[in-house]
Protein backbone atom coordinates (compact mmCIF):
# COMPACT_ATOMS: atom_id res chain seq x y z
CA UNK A 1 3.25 -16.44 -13.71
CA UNK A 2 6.41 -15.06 -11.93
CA UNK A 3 5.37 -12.49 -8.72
CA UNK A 4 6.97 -9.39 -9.94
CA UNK A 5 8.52 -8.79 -7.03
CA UNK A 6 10.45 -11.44 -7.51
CA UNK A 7 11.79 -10.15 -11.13
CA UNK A 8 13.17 -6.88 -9.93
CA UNK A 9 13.00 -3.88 -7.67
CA UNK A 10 9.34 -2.15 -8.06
CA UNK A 11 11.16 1.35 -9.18
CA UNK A 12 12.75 -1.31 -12.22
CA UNK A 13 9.99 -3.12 -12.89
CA UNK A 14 7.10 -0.70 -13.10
CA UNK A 15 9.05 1.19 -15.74
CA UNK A 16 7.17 3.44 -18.53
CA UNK A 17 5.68 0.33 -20.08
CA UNK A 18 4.66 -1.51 -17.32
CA UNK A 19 3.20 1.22 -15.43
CA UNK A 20 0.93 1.96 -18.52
CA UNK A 21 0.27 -1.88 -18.85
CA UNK A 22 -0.94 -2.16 -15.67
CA UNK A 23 -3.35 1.29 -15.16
CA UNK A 24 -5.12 0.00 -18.66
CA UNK A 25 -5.64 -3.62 -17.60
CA UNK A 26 -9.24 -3.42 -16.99
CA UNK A 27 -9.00 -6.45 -14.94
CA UNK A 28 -6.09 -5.03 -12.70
CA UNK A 29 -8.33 -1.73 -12.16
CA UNK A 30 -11.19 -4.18 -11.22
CA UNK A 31 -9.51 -6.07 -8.60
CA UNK A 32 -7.65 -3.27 -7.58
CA UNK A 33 -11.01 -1.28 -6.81
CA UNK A 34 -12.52 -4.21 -5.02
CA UNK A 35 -9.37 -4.40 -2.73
CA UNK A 36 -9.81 -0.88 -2.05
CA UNK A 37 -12.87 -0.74 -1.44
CA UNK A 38 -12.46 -3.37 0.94
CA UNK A 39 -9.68 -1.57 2.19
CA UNK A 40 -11.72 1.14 3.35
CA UNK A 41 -14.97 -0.45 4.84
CA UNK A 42 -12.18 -2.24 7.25
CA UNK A 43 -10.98 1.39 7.62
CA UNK A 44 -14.39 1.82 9.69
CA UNK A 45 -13.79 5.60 9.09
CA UNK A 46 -16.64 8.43 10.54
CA UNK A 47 -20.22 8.19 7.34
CA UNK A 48 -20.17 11.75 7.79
CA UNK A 49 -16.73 14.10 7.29
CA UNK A 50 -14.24 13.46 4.71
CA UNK A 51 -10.89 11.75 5.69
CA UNK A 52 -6.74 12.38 5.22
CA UNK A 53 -5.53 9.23 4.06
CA UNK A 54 -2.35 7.84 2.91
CA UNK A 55 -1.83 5.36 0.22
CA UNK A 56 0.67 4.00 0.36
CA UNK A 57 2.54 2.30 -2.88
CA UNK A 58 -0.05 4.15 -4.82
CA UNK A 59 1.35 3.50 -8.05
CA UNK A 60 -0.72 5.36 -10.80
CA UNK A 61 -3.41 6.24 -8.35
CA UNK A 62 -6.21 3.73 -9.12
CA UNK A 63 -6.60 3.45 -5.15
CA UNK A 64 -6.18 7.10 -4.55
CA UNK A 65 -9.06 7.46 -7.37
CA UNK A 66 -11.44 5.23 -5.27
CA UNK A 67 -10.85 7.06 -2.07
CA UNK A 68 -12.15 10.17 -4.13
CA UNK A 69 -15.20 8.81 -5.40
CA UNK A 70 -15.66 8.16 -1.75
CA UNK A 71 -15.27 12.07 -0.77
CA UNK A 72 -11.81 11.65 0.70
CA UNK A 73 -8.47 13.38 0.51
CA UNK A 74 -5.49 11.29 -0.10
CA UNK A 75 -1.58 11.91 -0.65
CA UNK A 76 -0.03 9.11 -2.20
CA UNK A 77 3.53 7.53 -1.65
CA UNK A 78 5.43 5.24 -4.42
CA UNK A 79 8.79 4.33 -5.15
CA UNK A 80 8.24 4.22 -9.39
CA UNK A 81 8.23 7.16 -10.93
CA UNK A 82 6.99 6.25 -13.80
CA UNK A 83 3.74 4.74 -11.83
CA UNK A 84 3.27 8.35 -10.75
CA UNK A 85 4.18 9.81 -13.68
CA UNK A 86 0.85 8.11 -15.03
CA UNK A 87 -1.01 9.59 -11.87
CA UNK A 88 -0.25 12.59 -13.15
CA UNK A 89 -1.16 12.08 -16.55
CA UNK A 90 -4.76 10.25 -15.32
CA UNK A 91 -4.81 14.17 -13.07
CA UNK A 92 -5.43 12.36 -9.69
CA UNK A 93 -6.55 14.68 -7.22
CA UNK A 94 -4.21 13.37 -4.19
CA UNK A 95 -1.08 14.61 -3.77
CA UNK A 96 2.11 12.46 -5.21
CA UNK A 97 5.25 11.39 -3.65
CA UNK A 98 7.99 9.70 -4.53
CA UNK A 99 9.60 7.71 -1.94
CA UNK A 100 11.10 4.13 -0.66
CA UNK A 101 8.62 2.62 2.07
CA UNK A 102 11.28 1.08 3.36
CA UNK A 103 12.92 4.54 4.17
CA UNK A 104 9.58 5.09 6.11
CA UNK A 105 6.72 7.62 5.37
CA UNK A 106 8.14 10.96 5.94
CA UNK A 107 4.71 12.44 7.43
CA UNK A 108 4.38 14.74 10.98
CA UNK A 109 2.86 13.11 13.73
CA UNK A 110 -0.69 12.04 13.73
CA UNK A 111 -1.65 14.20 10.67
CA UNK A 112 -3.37 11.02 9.00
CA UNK A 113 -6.97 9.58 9.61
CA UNK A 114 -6.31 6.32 7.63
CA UNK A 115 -3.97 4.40 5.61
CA UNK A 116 -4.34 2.10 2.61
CA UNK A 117 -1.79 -0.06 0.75
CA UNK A 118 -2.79 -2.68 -1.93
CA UNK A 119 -0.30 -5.09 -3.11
CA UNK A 120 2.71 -2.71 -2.06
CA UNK A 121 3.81 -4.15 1.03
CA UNK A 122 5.21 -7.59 0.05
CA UNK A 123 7.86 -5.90 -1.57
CA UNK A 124 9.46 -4.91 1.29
CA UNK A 125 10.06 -8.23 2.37
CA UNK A 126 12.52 -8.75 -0.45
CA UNK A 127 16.12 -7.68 -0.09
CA UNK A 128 17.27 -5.70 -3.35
CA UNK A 129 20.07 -4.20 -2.57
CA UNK A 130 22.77 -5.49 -0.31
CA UNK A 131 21.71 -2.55 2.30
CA UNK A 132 18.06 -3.86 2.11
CA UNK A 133 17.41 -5.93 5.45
CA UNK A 134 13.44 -6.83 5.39
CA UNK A 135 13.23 -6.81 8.94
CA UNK A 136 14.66 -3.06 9.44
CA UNK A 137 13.04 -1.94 6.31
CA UNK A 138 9.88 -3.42 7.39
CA UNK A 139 9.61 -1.79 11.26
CA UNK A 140 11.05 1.22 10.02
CA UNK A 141 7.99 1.52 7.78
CA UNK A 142 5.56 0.85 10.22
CA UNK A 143 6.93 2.93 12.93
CA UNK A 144 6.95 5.81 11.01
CA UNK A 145 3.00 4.93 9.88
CA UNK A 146 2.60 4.78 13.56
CA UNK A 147 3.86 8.06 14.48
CA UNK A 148 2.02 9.71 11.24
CA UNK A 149 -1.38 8.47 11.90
CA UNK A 150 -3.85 9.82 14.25
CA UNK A 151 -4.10 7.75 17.55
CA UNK A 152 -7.56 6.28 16.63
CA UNK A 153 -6.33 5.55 12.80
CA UNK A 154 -6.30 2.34 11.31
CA UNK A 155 -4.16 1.08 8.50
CA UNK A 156 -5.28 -1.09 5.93
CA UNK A 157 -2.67 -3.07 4.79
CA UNK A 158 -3.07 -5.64 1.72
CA UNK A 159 -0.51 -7.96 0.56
CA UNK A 160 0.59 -11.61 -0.90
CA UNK A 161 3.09 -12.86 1.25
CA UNK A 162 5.03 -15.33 -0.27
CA UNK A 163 4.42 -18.19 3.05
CA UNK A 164 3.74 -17.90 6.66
CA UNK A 165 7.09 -16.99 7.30
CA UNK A 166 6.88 -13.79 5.52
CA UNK A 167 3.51 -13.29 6.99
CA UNK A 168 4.93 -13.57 10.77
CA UNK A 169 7.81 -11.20 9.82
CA UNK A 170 5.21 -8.73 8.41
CA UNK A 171 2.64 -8.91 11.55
CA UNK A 172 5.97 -8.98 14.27
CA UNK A 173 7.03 -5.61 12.64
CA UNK A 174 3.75 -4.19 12.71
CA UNK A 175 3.36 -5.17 16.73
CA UNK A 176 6.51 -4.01 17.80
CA UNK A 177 6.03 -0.74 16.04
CA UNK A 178 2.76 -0.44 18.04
CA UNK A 179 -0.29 -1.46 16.04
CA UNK A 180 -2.19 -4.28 17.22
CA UNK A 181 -5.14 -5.89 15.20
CA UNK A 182 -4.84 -8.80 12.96
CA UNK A 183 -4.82 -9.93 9.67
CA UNK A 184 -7.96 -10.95 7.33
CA UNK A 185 -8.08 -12.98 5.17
CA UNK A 186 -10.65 -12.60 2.05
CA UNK A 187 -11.62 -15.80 -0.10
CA UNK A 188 -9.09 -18.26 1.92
CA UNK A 189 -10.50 -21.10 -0.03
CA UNK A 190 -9.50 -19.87 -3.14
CA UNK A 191 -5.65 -19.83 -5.06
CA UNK A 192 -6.37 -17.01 -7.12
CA UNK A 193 -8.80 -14.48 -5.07
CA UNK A 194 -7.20 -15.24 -1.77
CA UNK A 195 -6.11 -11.67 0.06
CA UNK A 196 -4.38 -10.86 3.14
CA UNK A 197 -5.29 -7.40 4.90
């Protein structure tokens, strides 16, 4: 099976039919819960205050859902509007917006205690448009995370990158914008759960 990413832009692809393909594939909600869920235990937020987080490429708001159950308050960013148009219809509690990561998240300083993505950020290592370059698009993104987060935040970024080129690109971006950390990697022994946070 193709990566989609690799098919067309994500505001193309996840168009009215794929966006409700993909919020009632129970096994796409499954995984999607386990990532997040994973996402936030590496979050290592405070047991006992609810949080601000951003999700970011929340798409119909199966994430955003999961930080609920877990008490928290969430605003989501995604560049399909017909993934949030779902949100909408599934009445998410976190607040939607539609936007380009790639533009950079359009948040005042420090006003988040967390940050989520699952399977959004690969898609920024693609160039769609002739203006797209992945490596401005990319520290653009994560220097405006930086400056939107809270200086004890952490950012929980999941992905598939396509080879270890893409991965360097994505963790050089992320360092020069001023996060430090590293990547983990969940089920490396395995082709199909393997995941990169």
């Amino acid at each position: 099976m193709s990566r989609p990413e690799y098919l067309a832009p994500p505001e193309i692809f996840y168009n009215e039919e794929e966006a409700r393909k993909y919020t009632q594939n129970s096994r796409i909600i499954d995984i999607q819960v386990q990532m997040c869920e994973r996402a936030i235990e590496l979050l290592v937020l405070p047991e006992d205050q609810p949080c601000y987080l951003l999700d970011l490429g929340c798409g119909s708001g199966l994430s955003g859902s999961v930080l609920e159950e877990q008490g928290h308050h969430w605003v989501g960013v995604d560049i399909a509007q017909a993934m949030l148009d779902v949100a909408v219809e599934r009445e998410v509690e976190g607040d939607l917006l539609l936007g380009d990561m790639g533009h950079g998240c359009p948040f005042r300083a420090g006003c988040f205690d967390g940050a989520v993505s699952i399977s959004a950020l690969q898609w920024l290592c693609n160039a769609d448009k002739a203006s797209h370059k992945p490596i401005q698009r990319l520290y653009k993104f994560f220097s405006s995370l930086y400056a939107c987060l809270t200086r004890s935040a952490r950012a929980v970024l999941q992905f598939y990158p396509e080879n270890s080129d893409q991965m360097e690109l994505v963790t050089q971006q992320a360092m020069r914008a001023g996060f430090y950390g590293g990547v983990v990697v969940d089920y490396p022994n395995s082709t199909k759960a393997k995941s990169f946070s």
